[in-house]
PDB file of N, CA and C in Angstrom:
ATOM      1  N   UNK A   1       0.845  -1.187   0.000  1.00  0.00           N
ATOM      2  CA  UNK A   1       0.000   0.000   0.000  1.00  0.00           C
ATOM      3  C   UNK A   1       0.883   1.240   0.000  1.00  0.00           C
ATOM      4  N   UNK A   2       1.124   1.552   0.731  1.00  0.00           N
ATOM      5  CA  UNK A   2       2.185   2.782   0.596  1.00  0.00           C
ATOM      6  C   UNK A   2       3.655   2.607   0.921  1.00  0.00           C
ATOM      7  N   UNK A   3       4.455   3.519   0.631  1.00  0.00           N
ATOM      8  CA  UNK A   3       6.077   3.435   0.628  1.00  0.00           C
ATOM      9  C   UNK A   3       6.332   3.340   2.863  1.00  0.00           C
ATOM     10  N   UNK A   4       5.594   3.612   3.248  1.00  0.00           N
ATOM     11  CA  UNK A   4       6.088   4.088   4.715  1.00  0.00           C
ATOM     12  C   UNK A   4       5.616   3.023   5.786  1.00  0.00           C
ATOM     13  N   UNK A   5       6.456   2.567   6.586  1.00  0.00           N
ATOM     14  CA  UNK A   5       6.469   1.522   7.865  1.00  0.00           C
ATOM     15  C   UNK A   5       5.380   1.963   8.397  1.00  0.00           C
ATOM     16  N   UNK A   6       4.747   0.920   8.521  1.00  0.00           N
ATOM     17  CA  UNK A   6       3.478   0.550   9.751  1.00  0.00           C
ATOM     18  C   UNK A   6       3.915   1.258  11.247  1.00  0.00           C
ATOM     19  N   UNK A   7       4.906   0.891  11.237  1.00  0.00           N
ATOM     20  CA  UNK A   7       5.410   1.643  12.988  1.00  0.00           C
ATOM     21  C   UNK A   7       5.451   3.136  12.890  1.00  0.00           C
ATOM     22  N   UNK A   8       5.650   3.846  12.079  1.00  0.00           N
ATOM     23  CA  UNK A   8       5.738   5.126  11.881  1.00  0.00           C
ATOM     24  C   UNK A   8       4.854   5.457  11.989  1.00  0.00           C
ATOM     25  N   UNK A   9       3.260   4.556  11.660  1.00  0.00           N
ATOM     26  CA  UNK A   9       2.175   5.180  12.067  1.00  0.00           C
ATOM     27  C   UNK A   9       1.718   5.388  13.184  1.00  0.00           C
ATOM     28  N   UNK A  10       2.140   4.829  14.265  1.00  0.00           N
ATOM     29  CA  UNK A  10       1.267   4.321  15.906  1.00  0.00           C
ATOM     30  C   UNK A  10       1.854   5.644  16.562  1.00  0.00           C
ATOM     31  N   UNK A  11       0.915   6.142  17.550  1.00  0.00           N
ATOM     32  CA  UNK A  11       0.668   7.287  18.478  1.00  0.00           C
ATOM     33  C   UNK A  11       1.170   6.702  19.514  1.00  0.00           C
ATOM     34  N   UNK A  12       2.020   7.713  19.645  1.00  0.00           N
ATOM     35  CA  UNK A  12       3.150   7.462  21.442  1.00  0.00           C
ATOM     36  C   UNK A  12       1.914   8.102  22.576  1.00  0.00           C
ATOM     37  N   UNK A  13       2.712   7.108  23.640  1.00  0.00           N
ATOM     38  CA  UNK A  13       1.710   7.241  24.911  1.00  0.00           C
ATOM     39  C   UNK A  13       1.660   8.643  25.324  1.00  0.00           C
ATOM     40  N   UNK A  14       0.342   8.976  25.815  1.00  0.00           N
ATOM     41  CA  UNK A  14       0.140  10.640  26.535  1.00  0.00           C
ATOM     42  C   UNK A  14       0.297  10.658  27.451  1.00  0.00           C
ATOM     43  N   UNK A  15       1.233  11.580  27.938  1.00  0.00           N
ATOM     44  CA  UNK A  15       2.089  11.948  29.214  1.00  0.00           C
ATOM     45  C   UNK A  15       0.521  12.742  30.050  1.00  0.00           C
ATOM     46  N   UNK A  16       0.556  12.017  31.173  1.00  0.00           N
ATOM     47  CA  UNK A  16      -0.579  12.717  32.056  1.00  0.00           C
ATOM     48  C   UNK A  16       0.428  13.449  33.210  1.00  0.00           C
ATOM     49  N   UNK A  17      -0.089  15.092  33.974  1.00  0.00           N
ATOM     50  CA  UNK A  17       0.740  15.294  34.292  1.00  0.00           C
ATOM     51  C   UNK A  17      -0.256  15.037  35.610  1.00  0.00           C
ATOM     52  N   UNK A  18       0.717  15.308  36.637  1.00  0.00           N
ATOM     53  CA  UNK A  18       0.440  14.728  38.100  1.00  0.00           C
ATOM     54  C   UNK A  18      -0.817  15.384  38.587  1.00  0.00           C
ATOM     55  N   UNK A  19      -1.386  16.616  38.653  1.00  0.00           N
ATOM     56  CA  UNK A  19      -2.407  16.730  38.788  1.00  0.00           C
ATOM     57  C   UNK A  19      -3.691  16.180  38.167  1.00  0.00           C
ATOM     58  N   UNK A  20      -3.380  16.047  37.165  1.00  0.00           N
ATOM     59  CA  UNK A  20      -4.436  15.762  36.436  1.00  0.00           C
ATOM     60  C   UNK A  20      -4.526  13.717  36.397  1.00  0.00           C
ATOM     61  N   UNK A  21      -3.282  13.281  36.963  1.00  0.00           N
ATOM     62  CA  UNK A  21      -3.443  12.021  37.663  1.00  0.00           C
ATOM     63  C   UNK A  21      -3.864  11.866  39.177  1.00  0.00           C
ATOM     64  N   UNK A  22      -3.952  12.827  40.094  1.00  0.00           N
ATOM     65  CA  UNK A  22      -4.551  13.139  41.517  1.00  0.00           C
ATOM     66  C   UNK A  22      -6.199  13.028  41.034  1.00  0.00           C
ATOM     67  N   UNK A  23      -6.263  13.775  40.084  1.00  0.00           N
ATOM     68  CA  UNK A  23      -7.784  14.019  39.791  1.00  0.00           C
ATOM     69  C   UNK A  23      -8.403  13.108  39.620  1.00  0.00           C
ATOM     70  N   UNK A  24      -7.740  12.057  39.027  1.00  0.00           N
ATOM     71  CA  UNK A  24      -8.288  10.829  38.241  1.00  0.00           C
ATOM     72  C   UNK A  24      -8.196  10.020  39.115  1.00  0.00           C
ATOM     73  N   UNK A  25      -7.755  10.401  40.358  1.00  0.00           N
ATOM     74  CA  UNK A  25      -7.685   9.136  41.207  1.00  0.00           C
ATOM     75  C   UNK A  25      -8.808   9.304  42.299  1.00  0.00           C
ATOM     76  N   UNK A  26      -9.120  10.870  42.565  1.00  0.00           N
ATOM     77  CA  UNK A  26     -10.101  11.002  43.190  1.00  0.00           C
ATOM     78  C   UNK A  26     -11.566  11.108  42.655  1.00  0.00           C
ATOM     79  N   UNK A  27     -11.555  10.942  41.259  1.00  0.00           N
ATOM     80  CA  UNK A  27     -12.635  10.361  40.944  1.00  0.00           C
ATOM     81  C   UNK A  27     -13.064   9.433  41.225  1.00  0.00           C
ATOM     82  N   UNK A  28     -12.338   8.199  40.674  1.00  0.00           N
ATOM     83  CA  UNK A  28     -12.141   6.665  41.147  1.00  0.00           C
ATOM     84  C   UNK A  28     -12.911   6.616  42.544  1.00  0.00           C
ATOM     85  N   UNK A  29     -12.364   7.075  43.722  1.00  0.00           N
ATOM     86  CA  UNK A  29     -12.431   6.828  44.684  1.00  0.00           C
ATOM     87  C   UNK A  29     -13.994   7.302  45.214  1.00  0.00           C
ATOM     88  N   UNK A  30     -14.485   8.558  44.316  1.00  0.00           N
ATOM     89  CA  UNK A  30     -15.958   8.849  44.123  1.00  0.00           C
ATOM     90  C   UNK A  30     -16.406   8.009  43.800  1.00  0.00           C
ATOM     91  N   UNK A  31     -16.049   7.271  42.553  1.00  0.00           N
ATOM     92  CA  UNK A  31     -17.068   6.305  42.343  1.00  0.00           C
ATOM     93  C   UNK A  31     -17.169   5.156  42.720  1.00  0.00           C
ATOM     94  N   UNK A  32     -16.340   4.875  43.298  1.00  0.00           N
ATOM     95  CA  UNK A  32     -16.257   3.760  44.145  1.00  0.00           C
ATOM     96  C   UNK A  32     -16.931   3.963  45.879  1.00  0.00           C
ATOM     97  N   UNK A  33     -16.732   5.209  46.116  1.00  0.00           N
ATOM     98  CA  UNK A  33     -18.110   5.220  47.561  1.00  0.00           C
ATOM     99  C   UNK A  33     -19.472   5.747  47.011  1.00  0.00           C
ATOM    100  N   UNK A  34     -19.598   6.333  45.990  1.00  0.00           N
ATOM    101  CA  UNK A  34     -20.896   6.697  45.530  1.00  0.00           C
ATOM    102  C   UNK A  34     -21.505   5.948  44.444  1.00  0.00           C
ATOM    103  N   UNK A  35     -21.563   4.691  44.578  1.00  0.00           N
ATOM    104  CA  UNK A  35     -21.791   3.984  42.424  1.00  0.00           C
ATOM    105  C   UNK A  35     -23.272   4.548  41.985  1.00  0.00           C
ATOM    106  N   UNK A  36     -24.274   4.980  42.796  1.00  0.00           N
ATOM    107  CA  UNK A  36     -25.351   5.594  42.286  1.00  0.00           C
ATOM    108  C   UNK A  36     -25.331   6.854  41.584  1.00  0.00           C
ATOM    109  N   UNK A  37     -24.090   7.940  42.395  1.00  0.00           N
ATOM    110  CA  UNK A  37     -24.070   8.802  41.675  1.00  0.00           C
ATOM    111  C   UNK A  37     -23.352   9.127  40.041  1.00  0.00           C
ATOM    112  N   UNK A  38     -24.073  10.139  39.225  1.00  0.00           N
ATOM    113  CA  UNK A  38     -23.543  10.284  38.309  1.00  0.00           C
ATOM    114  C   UNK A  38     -22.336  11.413  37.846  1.00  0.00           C
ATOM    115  N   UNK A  39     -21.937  11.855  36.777  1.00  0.00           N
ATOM    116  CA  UNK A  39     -20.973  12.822  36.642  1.00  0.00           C
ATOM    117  C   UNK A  39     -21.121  14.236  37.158  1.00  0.00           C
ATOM    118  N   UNK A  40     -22.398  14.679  37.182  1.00  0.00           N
ATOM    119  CA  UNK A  40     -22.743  15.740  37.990  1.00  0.00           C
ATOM    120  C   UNK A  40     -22.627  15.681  39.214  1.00  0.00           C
ATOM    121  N   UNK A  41     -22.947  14.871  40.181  1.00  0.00           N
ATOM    122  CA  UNK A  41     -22.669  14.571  41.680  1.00  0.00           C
ATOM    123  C   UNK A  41     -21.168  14.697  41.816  1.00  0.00           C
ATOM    124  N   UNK A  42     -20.853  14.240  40.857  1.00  0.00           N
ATOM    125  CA  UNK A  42     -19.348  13.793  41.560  1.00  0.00           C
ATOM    126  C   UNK A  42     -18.683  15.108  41.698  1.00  0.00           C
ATOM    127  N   UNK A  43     -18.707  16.068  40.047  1.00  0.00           N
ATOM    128  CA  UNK A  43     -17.971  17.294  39.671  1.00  0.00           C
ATOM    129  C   UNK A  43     -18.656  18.459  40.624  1.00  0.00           C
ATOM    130  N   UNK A  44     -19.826  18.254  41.625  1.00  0.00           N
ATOM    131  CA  UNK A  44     -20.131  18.904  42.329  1.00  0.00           C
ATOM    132  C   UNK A  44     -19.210  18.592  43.699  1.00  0.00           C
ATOM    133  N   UNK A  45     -19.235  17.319  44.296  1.00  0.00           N
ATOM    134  CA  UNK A  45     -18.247  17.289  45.098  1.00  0.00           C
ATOM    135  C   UNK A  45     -16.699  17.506  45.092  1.00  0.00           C
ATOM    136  N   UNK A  46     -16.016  17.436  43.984  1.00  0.00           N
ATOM    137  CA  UNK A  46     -14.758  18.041  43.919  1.00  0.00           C
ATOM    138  C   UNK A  46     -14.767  19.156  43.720  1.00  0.00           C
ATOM    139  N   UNK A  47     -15.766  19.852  43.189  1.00  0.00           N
ATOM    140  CA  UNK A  47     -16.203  21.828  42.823  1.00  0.00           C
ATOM    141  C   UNK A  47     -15.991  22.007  44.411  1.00  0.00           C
ATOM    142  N   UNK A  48     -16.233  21.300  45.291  1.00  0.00           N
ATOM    143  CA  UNK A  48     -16.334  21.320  46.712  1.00  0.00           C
ATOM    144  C   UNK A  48     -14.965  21.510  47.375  1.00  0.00           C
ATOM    145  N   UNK A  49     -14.328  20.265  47.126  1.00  0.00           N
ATOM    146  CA  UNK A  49     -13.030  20.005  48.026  1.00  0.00           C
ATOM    147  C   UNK A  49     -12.080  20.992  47.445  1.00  0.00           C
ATOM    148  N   UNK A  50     -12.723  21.957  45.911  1.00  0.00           N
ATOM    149  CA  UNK A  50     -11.129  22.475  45.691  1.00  0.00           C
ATOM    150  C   UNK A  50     -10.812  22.736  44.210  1.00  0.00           C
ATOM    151  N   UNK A  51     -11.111  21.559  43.537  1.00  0.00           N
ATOM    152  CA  UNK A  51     -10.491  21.168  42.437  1.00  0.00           C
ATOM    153  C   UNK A  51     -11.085  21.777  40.954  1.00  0.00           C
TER     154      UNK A  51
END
């Protein structure tokens, strides 16, 4: 098909930076004590703590 390596095509991993891995962890941890609530509940309780 074309002149250029298959590997040249694939997307390198996205660097998450540390906050935005804190965040993701205290989501998790929302949804894991709240499983009823939805994305609004949750982004209301971290609108809360700060974030």
């Amino acid at each position: 098909m074309g002149g250029q390596h298959r590997s040249t095509q694939r997307h390198g991993g996205k660097v998450v930076d540390i906050e935005e891995a804190k965040l993701r962890q205290r989501l998790r941890e929302i949804a894991a004590e709240h499983i009823r609530w939805g994305r609004r509940m949750a982004h209301r309780l971290l609108r809360r703590e700060g974030w």
